[in-house]
C-alpha atoms as a PDB file:
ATOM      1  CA  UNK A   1       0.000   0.000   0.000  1.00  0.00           C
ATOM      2  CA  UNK A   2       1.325   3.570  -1.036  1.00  0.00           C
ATOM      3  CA  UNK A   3       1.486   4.863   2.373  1.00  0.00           C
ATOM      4  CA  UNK A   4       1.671   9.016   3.092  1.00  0.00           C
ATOM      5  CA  UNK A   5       2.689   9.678   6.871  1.00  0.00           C
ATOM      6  CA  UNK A   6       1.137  13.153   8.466  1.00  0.00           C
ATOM      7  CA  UNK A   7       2.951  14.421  12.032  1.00  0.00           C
ATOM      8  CA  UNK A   8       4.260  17.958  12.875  1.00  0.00           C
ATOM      9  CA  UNK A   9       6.726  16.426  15.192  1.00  0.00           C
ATOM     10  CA  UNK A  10      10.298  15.327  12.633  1.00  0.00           C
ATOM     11  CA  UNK A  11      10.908  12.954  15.029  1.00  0.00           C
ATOM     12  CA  UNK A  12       7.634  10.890  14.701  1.00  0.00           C
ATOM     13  CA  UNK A  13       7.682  10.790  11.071  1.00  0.00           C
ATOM     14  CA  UNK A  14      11.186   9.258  11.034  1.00  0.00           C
ATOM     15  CA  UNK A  15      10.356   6.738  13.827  1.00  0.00           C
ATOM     16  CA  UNK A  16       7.092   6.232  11.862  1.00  0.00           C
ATOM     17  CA  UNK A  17       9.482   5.629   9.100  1.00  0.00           C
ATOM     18  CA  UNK A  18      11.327   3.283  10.348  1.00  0.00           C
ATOM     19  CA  UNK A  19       8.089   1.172  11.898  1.00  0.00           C
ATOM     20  CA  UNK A  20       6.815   0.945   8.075  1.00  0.00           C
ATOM     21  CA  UNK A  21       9.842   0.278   6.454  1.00  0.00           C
ATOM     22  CA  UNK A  22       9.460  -3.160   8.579  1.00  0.00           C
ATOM     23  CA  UNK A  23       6.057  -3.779   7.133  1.00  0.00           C
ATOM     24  CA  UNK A  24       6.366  -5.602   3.662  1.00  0.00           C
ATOM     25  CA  UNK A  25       3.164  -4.468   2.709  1.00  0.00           C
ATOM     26  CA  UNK A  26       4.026  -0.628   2.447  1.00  0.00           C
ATOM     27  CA  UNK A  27       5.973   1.590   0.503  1.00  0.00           C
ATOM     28  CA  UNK A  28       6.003   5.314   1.757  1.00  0.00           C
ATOM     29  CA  UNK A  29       5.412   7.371  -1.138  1.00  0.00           C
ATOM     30  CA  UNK A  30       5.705  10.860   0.936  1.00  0.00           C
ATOM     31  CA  UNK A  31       5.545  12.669   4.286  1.00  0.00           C
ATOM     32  CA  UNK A  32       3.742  15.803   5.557  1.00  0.00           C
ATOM     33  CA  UNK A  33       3.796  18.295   8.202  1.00  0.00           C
ATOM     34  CA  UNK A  34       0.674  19.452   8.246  1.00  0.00           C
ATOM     35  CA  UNK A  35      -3.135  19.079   7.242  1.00  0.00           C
ATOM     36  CA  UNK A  36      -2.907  21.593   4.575  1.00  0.00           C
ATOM     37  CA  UNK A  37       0.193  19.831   2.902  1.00  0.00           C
ATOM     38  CA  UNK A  38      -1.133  16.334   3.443  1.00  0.00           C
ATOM     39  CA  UNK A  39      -4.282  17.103   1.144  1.00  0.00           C
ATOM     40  CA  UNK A  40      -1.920  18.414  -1.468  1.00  0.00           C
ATOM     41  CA  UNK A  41       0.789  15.355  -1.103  1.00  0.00           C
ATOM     42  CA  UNK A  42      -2.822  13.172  -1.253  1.00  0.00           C
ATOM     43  CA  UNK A  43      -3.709  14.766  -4.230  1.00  0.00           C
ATOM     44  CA  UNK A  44      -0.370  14.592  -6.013  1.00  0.00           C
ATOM     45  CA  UNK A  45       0.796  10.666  -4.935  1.00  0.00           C
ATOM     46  CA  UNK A  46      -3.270   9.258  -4.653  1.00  0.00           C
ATOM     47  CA  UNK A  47      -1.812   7.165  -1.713  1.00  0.00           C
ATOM     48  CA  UNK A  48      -4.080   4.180  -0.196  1.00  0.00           C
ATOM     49  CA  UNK A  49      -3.048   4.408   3.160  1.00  0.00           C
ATOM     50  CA  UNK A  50      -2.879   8.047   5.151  1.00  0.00           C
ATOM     51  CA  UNK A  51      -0.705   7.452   8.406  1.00  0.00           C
ATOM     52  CA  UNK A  52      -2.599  10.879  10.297  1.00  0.00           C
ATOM     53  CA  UNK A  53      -1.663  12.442  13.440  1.00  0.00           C
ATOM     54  CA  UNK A  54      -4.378  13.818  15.452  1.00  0.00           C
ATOM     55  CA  UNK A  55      -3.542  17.376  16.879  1.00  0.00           C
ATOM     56  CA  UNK A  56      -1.281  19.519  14.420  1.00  0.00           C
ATOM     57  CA  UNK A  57      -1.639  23.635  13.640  1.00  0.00           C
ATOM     58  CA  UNK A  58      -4.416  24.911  11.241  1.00  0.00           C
ATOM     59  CA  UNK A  59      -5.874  21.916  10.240  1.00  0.00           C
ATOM     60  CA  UNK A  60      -5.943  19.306  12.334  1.00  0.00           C
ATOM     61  CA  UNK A  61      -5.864  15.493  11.663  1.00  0.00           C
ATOM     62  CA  UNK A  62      -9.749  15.440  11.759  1.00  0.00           C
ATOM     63  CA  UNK A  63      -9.901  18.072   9.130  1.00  0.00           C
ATOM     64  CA  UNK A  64      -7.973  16.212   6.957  1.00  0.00           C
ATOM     65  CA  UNK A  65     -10.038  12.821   7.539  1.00  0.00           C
ATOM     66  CA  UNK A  66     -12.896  14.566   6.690  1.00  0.00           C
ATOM     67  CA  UNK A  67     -11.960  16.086   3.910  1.00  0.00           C
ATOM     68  CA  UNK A  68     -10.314  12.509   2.547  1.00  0.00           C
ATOM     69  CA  UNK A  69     -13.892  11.225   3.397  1.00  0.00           C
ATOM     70  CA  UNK A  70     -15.319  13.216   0.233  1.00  0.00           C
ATOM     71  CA  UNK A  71     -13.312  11.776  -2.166  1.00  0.00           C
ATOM     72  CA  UNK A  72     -13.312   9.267  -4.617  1.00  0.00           C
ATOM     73  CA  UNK A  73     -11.222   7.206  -4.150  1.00  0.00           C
ATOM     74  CA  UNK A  74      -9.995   7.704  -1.179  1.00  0.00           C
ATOM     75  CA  UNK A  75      -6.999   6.643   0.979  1.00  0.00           C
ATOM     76  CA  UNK A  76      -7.365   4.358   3.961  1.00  0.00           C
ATOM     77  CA  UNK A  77      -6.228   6.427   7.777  1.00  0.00           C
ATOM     78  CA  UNK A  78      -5.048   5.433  10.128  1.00  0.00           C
ATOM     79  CA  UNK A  79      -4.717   7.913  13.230  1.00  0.00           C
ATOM     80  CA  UNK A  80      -1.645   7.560  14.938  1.00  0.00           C
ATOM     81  CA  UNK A  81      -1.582   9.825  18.696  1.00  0.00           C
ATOM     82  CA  UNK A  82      -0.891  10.000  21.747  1.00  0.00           C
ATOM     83  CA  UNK A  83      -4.123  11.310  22.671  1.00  0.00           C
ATOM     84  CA  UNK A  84      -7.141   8.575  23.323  1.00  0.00           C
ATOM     85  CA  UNK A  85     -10.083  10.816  23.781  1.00  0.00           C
ATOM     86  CA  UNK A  86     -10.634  11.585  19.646  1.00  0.00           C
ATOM     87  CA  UNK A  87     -11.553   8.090  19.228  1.00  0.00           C
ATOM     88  CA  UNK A  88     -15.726   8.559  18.525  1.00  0.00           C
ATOM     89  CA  UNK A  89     -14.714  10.995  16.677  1.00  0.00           C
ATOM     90  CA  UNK A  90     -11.873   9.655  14.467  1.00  0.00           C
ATOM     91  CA  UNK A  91     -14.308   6.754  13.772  1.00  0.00           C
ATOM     92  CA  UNK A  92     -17.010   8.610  12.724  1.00  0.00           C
ATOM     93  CA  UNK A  93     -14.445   9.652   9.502  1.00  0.00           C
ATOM     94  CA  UNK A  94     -14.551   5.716   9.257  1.00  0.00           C
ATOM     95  CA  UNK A  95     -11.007   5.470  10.107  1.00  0.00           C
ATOM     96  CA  UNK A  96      -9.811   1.972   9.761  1.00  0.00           C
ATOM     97  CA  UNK A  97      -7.762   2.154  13.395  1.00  0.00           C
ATOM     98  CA  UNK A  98      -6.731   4.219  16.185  1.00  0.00           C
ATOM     99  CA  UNK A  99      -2.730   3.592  17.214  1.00  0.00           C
ATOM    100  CA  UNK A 100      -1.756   5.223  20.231  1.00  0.00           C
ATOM    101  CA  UNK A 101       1.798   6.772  20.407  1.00  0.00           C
ATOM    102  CA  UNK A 102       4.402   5.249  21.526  1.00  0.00           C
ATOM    103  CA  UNK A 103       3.570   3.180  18.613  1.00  0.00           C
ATOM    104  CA  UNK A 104       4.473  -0.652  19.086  1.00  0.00           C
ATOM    105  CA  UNK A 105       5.423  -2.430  16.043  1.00  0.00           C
ATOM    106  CA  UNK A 106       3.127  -5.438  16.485  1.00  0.00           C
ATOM    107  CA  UNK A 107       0.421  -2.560  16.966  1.00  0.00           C
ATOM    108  CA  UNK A 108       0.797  -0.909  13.256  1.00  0.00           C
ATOM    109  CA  UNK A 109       1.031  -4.341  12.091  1.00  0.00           C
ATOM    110  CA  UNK A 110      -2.409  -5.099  13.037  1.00  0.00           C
ATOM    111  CA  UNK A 111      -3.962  -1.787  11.667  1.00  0.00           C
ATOM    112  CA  UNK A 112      -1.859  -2.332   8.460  1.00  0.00           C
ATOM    113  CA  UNK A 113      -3.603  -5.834   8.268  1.00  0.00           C
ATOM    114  CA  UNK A 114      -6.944  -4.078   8.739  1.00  0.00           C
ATOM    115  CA  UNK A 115      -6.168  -1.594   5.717  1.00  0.00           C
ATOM    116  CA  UNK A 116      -5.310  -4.167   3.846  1.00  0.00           C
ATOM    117  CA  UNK A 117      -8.576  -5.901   4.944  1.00  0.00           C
ATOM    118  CA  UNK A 118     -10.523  -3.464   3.853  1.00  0.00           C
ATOM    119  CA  UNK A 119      -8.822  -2.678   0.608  1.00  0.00           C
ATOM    120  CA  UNK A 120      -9.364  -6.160  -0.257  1.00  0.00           C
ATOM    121  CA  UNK A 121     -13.022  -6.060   0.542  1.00  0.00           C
ATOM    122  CA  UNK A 122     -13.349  -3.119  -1.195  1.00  0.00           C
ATOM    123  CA  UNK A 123     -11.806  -4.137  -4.184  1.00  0.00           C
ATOM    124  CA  UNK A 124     -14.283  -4.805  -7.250  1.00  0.00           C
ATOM    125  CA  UNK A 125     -11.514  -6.909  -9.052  1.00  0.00           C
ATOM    126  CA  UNK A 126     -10.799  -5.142 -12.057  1.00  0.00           C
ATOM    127  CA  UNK A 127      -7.561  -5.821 -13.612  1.00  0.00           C
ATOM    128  CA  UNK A 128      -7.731  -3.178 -15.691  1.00  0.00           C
ATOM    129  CA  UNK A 129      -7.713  -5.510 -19.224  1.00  0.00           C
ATOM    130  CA  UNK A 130      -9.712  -4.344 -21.922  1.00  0.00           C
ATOM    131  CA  UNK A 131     -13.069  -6.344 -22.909  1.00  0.00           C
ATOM    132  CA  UNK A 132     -12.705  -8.360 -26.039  1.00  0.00           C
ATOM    133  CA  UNK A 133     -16.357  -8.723 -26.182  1.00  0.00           C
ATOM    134  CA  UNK A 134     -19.235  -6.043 -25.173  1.00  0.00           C
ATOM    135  CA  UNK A 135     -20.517  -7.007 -21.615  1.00  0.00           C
ATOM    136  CA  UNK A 136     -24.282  -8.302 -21.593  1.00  0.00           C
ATOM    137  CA  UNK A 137     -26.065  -6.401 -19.520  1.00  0.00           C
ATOM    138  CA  UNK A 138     -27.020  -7.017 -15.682  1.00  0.00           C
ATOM    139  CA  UNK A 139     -30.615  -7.814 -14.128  1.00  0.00           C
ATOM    140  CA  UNK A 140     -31.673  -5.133 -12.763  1.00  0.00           C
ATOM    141  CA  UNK A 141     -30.872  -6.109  -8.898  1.00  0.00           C
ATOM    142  CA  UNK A 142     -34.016  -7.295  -6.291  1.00  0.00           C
ATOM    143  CA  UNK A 143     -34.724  -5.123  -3.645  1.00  0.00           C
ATOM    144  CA  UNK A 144     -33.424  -8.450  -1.955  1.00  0.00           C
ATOM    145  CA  UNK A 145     -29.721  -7.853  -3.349  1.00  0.00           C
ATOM    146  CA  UNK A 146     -29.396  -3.910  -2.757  1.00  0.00           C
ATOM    147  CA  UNK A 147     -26.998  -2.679   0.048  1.00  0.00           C
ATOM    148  CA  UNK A 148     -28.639  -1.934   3.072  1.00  0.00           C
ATOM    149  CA  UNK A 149     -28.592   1.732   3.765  1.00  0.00           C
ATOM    150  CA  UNK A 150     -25.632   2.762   6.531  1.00  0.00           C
ATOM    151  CA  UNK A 151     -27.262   2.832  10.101  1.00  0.00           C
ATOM    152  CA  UNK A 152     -27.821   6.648  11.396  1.00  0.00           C
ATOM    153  CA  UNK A 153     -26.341   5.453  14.976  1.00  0.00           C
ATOM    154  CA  UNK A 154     -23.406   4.222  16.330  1.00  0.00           C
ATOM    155  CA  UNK A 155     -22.689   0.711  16.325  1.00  0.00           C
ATOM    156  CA  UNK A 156     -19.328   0.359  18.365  1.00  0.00           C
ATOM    157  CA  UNK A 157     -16.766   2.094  20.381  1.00  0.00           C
ATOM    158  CA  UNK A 158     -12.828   2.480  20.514  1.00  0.00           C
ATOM    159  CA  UNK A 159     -12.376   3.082  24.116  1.00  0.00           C
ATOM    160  CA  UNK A 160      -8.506   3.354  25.874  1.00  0.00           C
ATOM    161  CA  UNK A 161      -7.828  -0.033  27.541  1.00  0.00           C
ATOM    162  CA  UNK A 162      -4.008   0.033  28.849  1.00  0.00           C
ATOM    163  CA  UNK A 163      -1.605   0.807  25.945  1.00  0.00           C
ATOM    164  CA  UNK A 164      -4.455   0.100  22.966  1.00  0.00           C
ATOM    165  CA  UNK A 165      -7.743   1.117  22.176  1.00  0.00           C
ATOM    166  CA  UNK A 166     -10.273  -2.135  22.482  1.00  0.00           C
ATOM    167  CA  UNK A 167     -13.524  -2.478  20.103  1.00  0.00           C
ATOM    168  CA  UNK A 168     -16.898  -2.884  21.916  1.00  0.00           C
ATOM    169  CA  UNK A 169     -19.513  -3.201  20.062  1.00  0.00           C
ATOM    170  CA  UNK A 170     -22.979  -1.129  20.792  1.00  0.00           C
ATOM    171  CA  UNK A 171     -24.749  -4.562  21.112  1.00  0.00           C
ATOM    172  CA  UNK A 172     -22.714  -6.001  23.814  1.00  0.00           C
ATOM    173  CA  UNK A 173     -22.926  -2.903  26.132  1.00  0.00           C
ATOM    174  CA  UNK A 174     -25.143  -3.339  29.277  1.00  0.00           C
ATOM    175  CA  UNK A 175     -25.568  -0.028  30.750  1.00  0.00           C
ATOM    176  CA  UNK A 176     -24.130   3.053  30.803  1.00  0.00           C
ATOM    177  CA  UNK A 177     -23.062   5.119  33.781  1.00  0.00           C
ATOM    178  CA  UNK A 178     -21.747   9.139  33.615  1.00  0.00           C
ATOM    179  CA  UNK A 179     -19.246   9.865  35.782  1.00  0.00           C
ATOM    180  CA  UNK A 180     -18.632  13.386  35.730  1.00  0.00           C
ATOM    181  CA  UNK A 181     -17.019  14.256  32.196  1.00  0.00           C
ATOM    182  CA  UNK A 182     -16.964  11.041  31.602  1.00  0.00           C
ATOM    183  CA  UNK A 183     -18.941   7.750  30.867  1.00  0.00           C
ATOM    184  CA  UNK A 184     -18.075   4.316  31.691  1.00  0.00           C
ATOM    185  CA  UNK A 185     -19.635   1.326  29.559  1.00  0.00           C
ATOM    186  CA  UNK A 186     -20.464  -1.594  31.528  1.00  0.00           C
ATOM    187  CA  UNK A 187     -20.427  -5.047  29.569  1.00  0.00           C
ATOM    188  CA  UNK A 188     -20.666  -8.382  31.116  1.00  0.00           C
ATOM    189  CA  UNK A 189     -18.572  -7.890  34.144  1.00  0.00           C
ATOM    190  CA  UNK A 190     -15.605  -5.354  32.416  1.00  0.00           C
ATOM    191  CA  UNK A 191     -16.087  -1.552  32.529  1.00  0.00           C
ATOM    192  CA  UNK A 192     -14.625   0.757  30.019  1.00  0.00           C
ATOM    193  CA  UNK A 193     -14.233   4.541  30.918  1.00  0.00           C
ATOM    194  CA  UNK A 194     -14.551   6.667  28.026  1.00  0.00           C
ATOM    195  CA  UNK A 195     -14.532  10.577  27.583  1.00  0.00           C
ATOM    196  CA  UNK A 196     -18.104  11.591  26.125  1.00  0.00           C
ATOM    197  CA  UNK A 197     -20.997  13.255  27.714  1.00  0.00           C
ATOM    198  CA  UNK A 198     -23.745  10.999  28.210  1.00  0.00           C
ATOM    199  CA  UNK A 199     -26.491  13.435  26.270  1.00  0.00           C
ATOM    200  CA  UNK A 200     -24.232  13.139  23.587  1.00  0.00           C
ATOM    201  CA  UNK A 201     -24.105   9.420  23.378  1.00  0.00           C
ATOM    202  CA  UNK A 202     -27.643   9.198  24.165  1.00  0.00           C
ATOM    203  CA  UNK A 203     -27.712  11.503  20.611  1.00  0.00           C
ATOM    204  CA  UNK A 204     -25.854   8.401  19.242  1.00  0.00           C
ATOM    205  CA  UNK A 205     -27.237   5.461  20.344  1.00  0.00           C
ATOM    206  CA  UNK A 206     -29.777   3.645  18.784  1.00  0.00           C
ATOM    207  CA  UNK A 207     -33.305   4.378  20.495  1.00  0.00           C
ATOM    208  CA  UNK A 208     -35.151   0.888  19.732  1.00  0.00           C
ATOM    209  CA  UNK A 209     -32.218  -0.763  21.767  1.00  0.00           C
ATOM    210  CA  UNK A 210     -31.353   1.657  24.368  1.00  0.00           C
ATOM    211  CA  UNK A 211     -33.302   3.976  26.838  1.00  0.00           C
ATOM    212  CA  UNK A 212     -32.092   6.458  29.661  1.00  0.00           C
ATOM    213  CA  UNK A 213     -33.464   5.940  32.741  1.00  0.00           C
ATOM    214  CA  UNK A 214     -31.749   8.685  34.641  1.00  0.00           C
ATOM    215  CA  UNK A 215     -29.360  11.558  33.938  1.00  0.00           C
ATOM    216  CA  UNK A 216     -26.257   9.506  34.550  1.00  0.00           C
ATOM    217  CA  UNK A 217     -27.709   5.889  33.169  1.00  0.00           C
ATOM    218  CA  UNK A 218     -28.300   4.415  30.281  1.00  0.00           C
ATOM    219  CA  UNK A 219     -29.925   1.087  29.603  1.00  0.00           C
ATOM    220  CA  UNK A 220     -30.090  -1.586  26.911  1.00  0.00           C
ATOM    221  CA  UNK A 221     -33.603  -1.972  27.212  1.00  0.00           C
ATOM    222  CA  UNK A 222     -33.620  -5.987  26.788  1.00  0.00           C
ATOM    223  CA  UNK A 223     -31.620  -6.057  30.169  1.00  0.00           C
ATOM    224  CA  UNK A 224     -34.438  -4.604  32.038  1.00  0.00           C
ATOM    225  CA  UNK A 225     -36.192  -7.578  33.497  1.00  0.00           C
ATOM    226  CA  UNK A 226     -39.103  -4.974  35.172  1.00  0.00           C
ATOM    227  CA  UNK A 227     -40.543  -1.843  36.936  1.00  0.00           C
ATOM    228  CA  UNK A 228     -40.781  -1.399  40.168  1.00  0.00           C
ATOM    229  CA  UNK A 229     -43.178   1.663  42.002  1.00  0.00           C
ATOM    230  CA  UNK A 230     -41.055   2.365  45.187  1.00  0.00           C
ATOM    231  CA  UNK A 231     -44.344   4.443  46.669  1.00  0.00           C
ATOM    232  CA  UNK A 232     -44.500   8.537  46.519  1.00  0.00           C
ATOM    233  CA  UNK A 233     -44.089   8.610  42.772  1.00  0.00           C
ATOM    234  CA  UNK A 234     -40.456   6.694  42.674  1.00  0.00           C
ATOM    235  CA  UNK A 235     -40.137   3.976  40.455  1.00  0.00           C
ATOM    236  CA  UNK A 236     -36.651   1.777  39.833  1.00  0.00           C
ATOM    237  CA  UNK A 237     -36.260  -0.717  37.184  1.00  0.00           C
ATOM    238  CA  UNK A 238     -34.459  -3.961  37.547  1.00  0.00           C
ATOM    239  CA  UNK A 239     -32.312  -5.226  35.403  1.00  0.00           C
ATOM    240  CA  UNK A 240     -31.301  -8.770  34.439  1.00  0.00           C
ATOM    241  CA  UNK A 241     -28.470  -9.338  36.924  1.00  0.00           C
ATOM    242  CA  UNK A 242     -30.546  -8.012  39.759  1.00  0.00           C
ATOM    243  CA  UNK A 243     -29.546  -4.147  40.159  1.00  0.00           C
ATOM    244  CA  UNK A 244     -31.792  -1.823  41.242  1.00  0.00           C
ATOM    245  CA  UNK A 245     -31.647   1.271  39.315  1.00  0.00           C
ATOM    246  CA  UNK A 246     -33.993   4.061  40.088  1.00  0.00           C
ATOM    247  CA  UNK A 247     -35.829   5.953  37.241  1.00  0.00           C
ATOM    248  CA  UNK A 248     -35.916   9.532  37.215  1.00  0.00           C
ATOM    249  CA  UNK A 249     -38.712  11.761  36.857  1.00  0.00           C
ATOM    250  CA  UNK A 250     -37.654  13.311  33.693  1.00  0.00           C
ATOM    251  CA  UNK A 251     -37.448  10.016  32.039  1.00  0.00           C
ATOM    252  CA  UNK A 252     -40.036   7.818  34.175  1.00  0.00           C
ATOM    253  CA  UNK A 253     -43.000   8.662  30.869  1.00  0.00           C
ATOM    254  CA  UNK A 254     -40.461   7.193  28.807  1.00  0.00           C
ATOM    255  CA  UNK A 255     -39.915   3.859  30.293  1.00  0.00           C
ATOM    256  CA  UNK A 256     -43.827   3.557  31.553  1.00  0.00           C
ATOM    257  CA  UNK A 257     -43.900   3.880  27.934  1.00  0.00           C
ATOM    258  CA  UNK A 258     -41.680   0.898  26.992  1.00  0.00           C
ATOM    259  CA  UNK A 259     -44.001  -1.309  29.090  1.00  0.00           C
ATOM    260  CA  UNK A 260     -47.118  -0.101  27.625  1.00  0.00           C
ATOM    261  CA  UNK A 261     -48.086   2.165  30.230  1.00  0.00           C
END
């Protein structure tokens, strides 16, 4: 994969440099400073991979994501950082990973591998060989065989788990706690602690499969196992591994609602 690497520090694009030149699979093609020069270097060497640092001057490395996201083609990023709290948003410009600096080798492997993953996927296997006959032409597809339509919410989270970022996936979350700036996502028995506002997420997350149930909770509603009316006009709903969590008044209509009330 052509590969351009993006990082106002000289001293992370050479180590990046030296990381890739380990990596049979890439050749860097180029190098950039900032977010302004990257789009131009993009545009000039049509590189499949972008290698993007997060925070630089002007534009920053979400600028630059986004504006890659517009075109056609365009290159595979990976963000490489040494900040963990752009993750939502770095994924929402469909990044393909989320490296944390110091970068380990066996780390950039694995996003390289996911790059390459994708490029295959995405491939439509055209070898670029002219036609010797005219093509017949193609049924028009069944509603059966069109691509679904993208979902409008979220569907999983990188959150910072030691030196990586670990995937969790919307469906396997529990509940949802706030804890001050922050929110931490409970699944099974691990927690994750994230940086996001929980009206924010709530924004995010998809409605049929999640309701809040307080100011600083969030539910899946298929682990809520019943309602409970405490007396005085306080209800709690219990979940499936027994908690007790107690439903504010702001959202109590909501989840009367959910049971048909």
């Amino acid at each position: 994969m052509r590969t351009l690497i993006v990082d106002d520090e000289p001293l992370a694009i050479e180590r990046m440099q030296i990381l890739c030149a380990r990596i049979p699979a890439l050749q860097v093609v180029g190098t950039a400073a900032d977010g302004a020069a990257a789009l131009r270097l993009v545009e000039a060497l049509a590189p499949d991979l972008v290698m993007l640092d997060m925070t630089m001057p002007e534009l920053d490395g979400l600028g630059v994501a986004r504006a890659l996201a517009r075109q056609t083609p365009r290159p595979a990023v990976i963000f490489v950082t040494a900040h963990d709290h752009f993750a939502v948003e770095a994924f929402d410009c469909e990044a393909v990973d989320y490296v944390l600096k110091p970068v380990a080798q066996d780390r950039l492997e694995r996003a390289v591998e996911r790059a390459l993953a994708r490029k295959t996927s995405g491939s439509d296997g055209d070898t670029g060989a002219p036609a010797t006959t005219p093509p017949a032409p193609s049924p028009a597809p069944s509603p059966a065989d069109m691509p679904a339509a993208p979902s409008p919410w979220i569907e999983e989270f990188w959150v910072p788990h030691r030196s990586e970022l670990v995937r969790v996936a919307a469906t396997d979350i529990d509940r949802i706690d706030a804890e001050r700036d922050y929110v931490r996502l409970h699944v099974g028995q691990r927690s994750y602690l994230m940086l996001h506002t929980i009206q924010r997420l709530e924004d995010r997350l998809d409605p049929a499969r999640f309701i809040r149930l307080h100011r600083s909770t969030i539910v899946r509603r298929d682990r809520i196992q019943g309602l409970r009316h405490d007396g005085l006009g306080v209800w709690s709903a219990e979940l499936a591994d027994g908690t007790m969590l107690r439903i504010g008044r702001t959202y109590l209509a909501k989840a009367k609602a959910m049971a048909g009330r």
